[in-house]
N, C-alpha and C. Protein backbone atom coordinates (compact mmCIF):
# COMPACT_ATOMS: atom_id res chain seq x y z
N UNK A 1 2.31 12.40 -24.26
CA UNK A 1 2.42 11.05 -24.79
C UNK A 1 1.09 10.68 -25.44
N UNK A 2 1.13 9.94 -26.88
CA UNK A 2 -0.21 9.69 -27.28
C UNK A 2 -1.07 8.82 -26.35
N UNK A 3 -2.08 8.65 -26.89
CA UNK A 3 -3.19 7.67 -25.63
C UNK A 3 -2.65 6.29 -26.17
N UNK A 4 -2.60 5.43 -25.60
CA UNK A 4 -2.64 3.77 -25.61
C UNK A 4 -3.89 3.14 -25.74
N UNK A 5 -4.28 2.30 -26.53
CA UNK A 5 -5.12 1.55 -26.32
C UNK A 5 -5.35 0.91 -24.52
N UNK A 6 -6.27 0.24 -24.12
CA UNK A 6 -6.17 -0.02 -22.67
C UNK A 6 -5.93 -1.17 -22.55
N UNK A 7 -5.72 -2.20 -23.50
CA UNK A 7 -4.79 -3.12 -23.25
C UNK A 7 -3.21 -3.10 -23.10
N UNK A 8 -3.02 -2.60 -24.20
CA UNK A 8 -1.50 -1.69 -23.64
C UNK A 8 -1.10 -0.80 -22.87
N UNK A 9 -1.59 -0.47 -22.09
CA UNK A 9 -2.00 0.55 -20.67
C UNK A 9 -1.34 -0.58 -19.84
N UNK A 10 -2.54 -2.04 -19.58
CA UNK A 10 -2.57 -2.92 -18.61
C UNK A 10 -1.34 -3.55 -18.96
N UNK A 11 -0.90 -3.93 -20.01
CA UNK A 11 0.04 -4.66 -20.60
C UNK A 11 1.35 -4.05 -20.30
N UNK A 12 1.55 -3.10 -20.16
CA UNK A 12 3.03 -1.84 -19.86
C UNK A 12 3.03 -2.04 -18.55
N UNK A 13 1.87 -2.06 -18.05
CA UNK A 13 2.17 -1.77 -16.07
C UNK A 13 3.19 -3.04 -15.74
N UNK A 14 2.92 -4.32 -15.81
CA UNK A 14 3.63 -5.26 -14.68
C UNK A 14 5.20 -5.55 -16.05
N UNK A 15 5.45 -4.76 -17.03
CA UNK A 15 6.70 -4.80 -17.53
C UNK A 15 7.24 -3.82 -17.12
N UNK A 16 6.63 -2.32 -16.38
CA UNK A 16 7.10 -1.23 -15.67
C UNK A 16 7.55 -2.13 -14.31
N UNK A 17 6.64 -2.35 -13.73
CA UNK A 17 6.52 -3.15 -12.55
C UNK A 17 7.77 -4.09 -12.35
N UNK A 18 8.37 -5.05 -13.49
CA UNK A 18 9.34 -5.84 -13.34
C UNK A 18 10.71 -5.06 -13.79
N UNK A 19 10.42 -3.80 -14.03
CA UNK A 19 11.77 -3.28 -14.14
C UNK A 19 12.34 -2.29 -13.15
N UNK A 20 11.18 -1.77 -12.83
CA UNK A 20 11.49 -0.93 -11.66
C UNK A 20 11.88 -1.77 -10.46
N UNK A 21 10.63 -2.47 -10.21
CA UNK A 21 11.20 -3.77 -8.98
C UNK A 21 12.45 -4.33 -8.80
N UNK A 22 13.41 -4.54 -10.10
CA UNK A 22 14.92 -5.04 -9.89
C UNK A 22 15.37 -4.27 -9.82
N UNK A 23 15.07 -2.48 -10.52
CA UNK A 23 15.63 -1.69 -9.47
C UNK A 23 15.98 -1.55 -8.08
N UNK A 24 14.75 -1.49 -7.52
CA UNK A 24 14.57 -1.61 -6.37
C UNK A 24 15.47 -2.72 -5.75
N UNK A 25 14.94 -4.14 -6.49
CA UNK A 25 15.23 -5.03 -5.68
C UNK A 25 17.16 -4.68 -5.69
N UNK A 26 17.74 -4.37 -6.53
CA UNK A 26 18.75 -4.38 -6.51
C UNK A 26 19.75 -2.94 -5.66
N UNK A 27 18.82 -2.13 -5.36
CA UNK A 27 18.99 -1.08 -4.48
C UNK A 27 18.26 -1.63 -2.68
N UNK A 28 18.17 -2.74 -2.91
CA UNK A 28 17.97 -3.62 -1.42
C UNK A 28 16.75 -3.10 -0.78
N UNK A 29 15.38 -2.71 -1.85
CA UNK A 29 14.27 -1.91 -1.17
C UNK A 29 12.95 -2.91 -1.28
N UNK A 30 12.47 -2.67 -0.15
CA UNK A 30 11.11 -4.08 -0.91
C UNK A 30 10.33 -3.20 -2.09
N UNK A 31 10.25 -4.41 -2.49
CA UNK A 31 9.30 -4.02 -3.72
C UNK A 31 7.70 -3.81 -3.99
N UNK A 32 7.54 -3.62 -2.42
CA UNK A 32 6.17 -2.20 -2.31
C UNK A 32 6.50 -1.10 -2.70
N UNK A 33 7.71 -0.95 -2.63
CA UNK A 33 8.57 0.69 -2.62
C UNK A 33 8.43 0.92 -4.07
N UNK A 34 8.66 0.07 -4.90
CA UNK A 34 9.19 0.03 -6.31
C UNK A 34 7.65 0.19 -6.72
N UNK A 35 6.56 -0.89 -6.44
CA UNK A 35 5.37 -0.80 -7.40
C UNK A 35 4.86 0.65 -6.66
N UNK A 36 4.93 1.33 -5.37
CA UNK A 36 4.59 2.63 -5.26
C UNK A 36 5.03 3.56 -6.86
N UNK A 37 6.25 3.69 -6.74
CA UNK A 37 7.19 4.09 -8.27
C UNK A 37 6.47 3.91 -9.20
N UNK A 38 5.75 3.09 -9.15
CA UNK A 38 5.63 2.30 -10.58
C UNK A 38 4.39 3.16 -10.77
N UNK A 39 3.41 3.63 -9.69
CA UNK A 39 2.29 4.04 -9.65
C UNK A 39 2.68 5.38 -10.31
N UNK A 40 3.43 5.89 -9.50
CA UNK A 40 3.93 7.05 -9.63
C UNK A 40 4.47 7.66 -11.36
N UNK A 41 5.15 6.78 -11.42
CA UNK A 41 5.39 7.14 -12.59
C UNK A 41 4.67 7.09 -14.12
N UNK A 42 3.48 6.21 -13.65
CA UNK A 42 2.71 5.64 -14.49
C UNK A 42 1.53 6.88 -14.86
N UNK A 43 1.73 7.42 -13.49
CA UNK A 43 0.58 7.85 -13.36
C UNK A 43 0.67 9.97 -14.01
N UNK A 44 -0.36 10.88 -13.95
CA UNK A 44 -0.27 11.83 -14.49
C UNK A 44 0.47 12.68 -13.77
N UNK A 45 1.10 12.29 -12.79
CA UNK A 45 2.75 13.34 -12.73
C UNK A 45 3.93 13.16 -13.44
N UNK A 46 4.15 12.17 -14.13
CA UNK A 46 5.14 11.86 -14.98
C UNK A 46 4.42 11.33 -16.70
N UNK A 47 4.94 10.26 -16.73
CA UNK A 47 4.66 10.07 -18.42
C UNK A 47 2.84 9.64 -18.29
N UNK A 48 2.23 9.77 -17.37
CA UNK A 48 0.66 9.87 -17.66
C UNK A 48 -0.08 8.86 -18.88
N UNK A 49 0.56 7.73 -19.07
CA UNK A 49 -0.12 6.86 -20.39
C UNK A 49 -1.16 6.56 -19.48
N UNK A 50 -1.76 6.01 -18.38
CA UNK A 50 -3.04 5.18 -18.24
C UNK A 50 -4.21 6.41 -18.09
N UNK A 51 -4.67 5.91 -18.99
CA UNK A 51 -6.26 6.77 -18.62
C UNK A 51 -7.31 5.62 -19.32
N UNK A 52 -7.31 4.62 -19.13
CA UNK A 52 -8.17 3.67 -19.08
C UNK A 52 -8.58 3.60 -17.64
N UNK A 53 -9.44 4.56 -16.93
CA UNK A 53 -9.79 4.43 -15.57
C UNK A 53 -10.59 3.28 -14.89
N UNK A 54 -11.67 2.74 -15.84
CA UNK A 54 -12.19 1.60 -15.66
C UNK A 54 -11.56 -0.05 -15.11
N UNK A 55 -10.49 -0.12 -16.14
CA UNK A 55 -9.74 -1.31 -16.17
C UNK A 55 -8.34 -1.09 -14.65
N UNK A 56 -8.13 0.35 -14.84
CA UNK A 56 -7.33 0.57 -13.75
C UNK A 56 -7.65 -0.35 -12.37
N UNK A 57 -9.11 0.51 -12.00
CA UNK A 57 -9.67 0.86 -10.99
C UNK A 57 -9.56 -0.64 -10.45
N UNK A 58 -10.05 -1.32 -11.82
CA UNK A 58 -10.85 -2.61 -11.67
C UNK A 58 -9.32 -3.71 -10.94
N UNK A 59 -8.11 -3.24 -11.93
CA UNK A 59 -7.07 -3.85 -11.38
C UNK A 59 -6.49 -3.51 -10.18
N UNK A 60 -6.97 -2.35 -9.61
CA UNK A 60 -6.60 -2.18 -8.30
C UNK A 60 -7.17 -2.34 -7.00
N UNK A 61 -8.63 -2.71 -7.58
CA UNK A 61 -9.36 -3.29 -6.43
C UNK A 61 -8.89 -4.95 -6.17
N UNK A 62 -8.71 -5.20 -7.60
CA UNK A 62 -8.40 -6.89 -7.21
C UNK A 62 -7.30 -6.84 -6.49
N UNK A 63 -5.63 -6.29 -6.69
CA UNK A 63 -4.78 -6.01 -6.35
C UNK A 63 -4.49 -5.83 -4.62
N UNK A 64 -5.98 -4.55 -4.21
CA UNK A 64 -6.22 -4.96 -2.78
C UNK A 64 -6.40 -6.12 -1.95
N UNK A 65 -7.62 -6.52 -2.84
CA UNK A 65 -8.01 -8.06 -2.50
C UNK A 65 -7.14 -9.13 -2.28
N UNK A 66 -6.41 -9.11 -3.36
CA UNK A 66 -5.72 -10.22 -3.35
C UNK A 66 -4.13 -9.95 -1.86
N UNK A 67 -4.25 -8.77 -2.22
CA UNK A 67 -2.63 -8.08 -0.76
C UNK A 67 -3.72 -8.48 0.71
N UNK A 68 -4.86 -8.19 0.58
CA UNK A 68 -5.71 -8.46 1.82
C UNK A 68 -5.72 -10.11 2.50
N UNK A 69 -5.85 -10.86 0.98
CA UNK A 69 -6.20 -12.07 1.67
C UNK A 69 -5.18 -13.16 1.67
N UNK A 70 -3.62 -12.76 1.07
CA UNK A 70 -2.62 -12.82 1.60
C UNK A 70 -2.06 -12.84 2.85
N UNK A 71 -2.61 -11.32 3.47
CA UNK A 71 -2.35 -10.67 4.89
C UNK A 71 -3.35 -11.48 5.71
N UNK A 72 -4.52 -12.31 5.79
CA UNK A 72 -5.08 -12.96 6.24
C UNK A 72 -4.58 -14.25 6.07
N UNK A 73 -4.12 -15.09 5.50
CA UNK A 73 -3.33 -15.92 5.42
C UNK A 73 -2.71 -16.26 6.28
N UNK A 74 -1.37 -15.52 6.21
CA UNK A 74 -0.56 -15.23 7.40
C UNK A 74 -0.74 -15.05 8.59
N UNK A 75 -2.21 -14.63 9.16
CA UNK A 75 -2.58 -14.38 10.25
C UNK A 75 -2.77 -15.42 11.26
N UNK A 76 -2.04 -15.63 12.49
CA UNK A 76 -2.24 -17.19 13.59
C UNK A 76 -3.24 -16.44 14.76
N UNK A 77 -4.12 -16.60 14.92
CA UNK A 77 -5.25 -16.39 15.75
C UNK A 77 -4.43 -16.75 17.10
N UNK A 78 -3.65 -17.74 17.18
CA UNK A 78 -3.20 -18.16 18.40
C UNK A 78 -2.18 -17.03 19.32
N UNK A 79 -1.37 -17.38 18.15
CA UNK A 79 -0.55 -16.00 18.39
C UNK A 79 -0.90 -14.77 18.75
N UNK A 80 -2.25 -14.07 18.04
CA UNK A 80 -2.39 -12.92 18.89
C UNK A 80 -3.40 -13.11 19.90
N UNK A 81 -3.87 -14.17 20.07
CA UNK A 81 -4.41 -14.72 21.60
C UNK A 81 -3.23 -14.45 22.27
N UNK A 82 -2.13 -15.15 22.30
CA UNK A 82 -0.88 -14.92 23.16
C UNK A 82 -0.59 -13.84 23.73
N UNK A 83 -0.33 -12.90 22.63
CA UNK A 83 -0.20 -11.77 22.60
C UNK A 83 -1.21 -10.73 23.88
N UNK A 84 -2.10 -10.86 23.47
CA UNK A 84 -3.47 -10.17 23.65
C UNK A 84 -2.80 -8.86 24.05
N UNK A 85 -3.66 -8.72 25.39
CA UNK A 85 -3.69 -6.61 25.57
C UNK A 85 -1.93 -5.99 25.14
N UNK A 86 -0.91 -6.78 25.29
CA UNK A 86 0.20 -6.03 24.41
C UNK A 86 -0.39 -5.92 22.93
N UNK A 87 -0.93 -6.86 22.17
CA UNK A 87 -1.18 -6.62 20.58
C UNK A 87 -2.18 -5.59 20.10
N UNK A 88 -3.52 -5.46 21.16
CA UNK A 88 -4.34 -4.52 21.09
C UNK A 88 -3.55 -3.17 21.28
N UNK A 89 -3.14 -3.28 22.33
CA UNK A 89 -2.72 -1.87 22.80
C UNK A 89 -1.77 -1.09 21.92
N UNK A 90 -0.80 -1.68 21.55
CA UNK A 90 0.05 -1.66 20.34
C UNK A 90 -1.12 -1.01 18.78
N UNK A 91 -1.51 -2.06 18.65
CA UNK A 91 -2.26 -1.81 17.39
C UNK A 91 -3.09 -1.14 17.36
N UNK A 92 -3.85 -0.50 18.68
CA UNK A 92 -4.36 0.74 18.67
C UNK A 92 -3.68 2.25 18.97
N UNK A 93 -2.78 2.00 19.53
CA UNK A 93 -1.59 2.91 19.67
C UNK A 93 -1.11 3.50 18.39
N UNK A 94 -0.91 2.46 17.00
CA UNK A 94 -0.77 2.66 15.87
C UNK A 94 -1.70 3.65 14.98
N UNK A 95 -2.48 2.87 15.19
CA UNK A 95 -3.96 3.36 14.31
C UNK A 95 -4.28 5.53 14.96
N UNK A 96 -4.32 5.32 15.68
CA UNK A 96 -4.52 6.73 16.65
C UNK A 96 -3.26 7.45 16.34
N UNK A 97 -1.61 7.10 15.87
CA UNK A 97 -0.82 7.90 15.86
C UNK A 97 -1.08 8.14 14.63
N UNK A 98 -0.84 6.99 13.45
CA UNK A 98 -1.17 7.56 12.23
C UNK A 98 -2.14 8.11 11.72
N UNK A 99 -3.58 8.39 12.38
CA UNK A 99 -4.60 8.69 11.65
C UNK A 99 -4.84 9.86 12.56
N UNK A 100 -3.90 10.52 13.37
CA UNK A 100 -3.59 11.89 13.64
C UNK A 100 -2.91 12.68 12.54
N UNK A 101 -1.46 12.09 12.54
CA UNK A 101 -0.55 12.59 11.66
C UNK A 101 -1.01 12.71 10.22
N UNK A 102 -1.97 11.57 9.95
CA UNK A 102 -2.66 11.91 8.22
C UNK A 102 -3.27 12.66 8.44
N UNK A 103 -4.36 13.08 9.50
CA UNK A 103 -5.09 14.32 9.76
C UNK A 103 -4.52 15.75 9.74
N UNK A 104 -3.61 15.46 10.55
CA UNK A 104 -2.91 17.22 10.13
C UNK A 104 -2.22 17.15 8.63
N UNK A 105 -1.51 16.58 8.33
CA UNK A 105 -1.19 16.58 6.65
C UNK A 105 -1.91 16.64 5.58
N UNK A 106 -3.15 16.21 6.06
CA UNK A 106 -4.42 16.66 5.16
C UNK A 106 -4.73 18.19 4.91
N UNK A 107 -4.58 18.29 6.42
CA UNK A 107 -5.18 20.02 6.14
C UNK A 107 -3.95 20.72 5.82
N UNK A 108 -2.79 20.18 6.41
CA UNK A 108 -0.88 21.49 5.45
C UNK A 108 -1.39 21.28 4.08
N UNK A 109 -1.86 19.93 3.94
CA UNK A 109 -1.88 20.46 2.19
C UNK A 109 -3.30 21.10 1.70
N UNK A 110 -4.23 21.25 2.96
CA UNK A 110 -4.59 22.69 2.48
C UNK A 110 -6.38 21.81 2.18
N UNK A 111 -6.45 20.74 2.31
CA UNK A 111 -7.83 19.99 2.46
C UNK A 111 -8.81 20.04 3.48
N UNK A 112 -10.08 19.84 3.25
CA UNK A 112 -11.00 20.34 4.62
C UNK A 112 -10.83 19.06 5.45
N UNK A 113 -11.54 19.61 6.53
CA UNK A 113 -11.57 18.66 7.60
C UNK A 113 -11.95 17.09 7.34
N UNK A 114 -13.54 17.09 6.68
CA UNK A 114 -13.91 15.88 6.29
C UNK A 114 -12.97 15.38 5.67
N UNK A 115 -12.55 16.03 4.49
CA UNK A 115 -11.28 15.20 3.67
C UNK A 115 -10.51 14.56 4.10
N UNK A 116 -10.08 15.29 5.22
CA UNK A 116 -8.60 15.19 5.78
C UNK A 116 -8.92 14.02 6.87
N UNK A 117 -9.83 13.57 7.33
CA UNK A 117 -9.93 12.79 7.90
C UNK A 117 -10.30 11.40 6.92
N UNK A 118 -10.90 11.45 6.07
CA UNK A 118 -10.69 9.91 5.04
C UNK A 118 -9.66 9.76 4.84
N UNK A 119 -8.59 10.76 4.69
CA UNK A 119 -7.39 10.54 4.44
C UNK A 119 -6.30 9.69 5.39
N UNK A 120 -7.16 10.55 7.14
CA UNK A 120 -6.07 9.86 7.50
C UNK A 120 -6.80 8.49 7.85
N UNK A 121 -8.00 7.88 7.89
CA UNK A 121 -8.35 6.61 7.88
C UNK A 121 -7.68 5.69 6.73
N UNK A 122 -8.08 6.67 5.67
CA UNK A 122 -7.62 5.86 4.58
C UNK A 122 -5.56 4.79 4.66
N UNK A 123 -5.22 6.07 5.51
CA UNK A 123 -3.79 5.53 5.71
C UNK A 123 -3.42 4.83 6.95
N UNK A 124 -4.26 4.79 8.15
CA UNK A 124 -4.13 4.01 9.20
C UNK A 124 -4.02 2.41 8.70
N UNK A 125 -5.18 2.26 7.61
CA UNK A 125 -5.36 0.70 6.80
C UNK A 125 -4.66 0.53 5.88
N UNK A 126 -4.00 1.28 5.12
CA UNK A 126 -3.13 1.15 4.03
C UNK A 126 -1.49 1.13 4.53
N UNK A 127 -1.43 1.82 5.49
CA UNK A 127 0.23 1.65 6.59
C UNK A 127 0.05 0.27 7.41
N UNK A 128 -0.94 -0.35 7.81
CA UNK A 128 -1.04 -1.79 8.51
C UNK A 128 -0.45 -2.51 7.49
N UNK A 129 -1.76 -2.61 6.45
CA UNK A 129 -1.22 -3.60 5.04
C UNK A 129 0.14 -3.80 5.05
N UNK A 130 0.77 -2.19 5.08
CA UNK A 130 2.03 -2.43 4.23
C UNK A 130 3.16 -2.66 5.03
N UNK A 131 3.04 -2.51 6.38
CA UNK A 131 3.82 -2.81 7.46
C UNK A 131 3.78 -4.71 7.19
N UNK A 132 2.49 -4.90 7.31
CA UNK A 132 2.27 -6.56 7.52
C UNK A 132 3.17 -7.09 6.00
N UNK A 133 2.82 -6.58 5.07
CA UNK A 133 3.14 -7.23 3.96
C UNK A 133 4.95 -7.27 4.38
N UNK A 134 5.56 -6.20 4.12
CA UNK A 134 7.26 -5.70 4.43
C UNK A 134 7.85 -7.17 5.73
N UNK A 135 6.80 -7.70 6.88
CA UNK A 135 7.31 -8.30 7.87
C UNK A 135 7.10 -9.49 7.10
N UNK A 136 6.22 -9.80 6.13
CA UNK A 136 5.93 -10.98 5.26
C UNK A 136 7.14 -11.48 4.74
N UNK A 137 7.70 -10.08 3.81
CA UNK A 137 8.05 -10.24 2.88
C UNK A 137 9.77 -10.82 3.18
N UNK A 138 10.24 -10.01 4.39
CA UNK A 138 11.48 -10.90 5.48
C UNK A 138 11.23 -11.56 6.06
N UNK A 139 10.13 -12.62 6.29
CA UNK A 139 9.76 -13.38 6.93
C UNK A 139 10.36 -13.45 8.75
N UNK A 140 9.85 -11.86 9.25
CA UNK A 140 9.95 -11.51 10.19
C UNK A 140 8.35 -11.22 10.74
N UNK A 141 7.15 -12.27 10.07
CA UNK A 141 5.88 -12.09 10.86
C UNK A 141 5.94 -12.40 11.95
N UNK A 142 6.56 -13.57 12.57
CA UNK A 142 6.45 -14.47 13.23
C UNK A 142 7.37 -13.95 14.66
N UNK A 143 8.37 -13.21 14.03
CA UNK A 143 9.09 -12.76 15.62
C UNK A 143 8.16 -11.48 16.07
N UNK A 144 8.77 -11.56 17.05
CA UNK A 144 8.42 -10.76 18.56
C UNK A 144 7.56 -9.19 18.26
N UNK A 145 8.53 -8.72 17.14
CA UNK A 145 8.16 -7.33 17.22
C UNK A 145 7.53 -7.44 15.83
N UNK A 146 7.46 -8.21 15.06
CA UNK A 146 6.83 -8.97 13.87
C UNK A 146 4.71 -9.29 14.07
C-alpha cells in the first residue's frame, strides 16, 4: 500500500475504529475487542498504512491515559475498604496467575527470559485495565464479582 501522509494515517484510524466497532458491536462483542482489530489490522500484519510512528505512539500514550483515568474514576475507595483482604487476595491472585502464564508464552514464542518477563508484567496491567474497562462498560463494576 502506498505511504499516507500522517494525517491521513490518524484520520483513517477512528473511521476504521467506527466501522469495525459496529461490527463488533453488532456481533454483541465489546468494543475493546474491535479497537484490538482495529490495531491489528491497521497495523504491519495486514494492510500496514501507519508508519507515522511518532504521532502513533503519541496517540497511544494519550489513549492509555485517558482508559487509565477513566478506570480511576470509577474507582469507590469505600468499596474496596469493604472488600479488603477478599479484594487484595483476589487481585493478587490475578496478577501472579497472569504474569506466570505471560512468562511462559514469552519464552514458547521463543523470547529470553528478561523479555519474557516485561511481557508478562506488561500484561498483568494491561488484562486489569481491560477486565475493569469490559465491567465498566456493562455496568457490572459495582456488583459483587464486579
Amino acid at each position: 500500500m502506498p505511504s499516507l501522509a500522517p494525517f491521513a494515517e490518524v484520520a483513517l484510524l477512528p473511521v476504521m475504529a467506527a466501522g469495525i466497532g459496529l461490527i463488533g458491536t453488532l456481533a454483541r462483542q465489546p468494543l475493546i475487542v474491535s479497537f484490538i482489530a482495529v490495531g491489528l489490522v491497521a497495523g504491519p500484519l495486514a494492510l500496514d498504512f501507519v508508519r507515522s510512528d511518532a504521532q502513533i505512539e503519541l496517540l497511544s500514550e494519550l489513549g492509555i491515559a485517558v482508559l487509565l483515568f477513566l478506570v480511576g474514576i470509577k474507582l469507590d475507595v469505600k468499596l474496596i475498604r469493604s472488600l479488603g483482604v477478599v479484594s487484595v487476595l483476589t487481585g493478587l491472585g490475578q496478577v501472579l496467575f497472569t504474569a506466570f502464564f505471560g512468562y511462559l508464552i514469552g519464552l514458547a514464542l521463543g523470547l529470553g527470559h528478561i523479555t519474557s518477563l516485561y511481557v508478562a508484567v506488561a500484561l498483568t496491567f494491561s488484562s486489569t485495565i481491560i477486565i475493569v474497562k469490559l465491567l465498566s462498560d456493562k455496568r457490572e463494576i459495582d456488583a459483587l464479582h464486579g
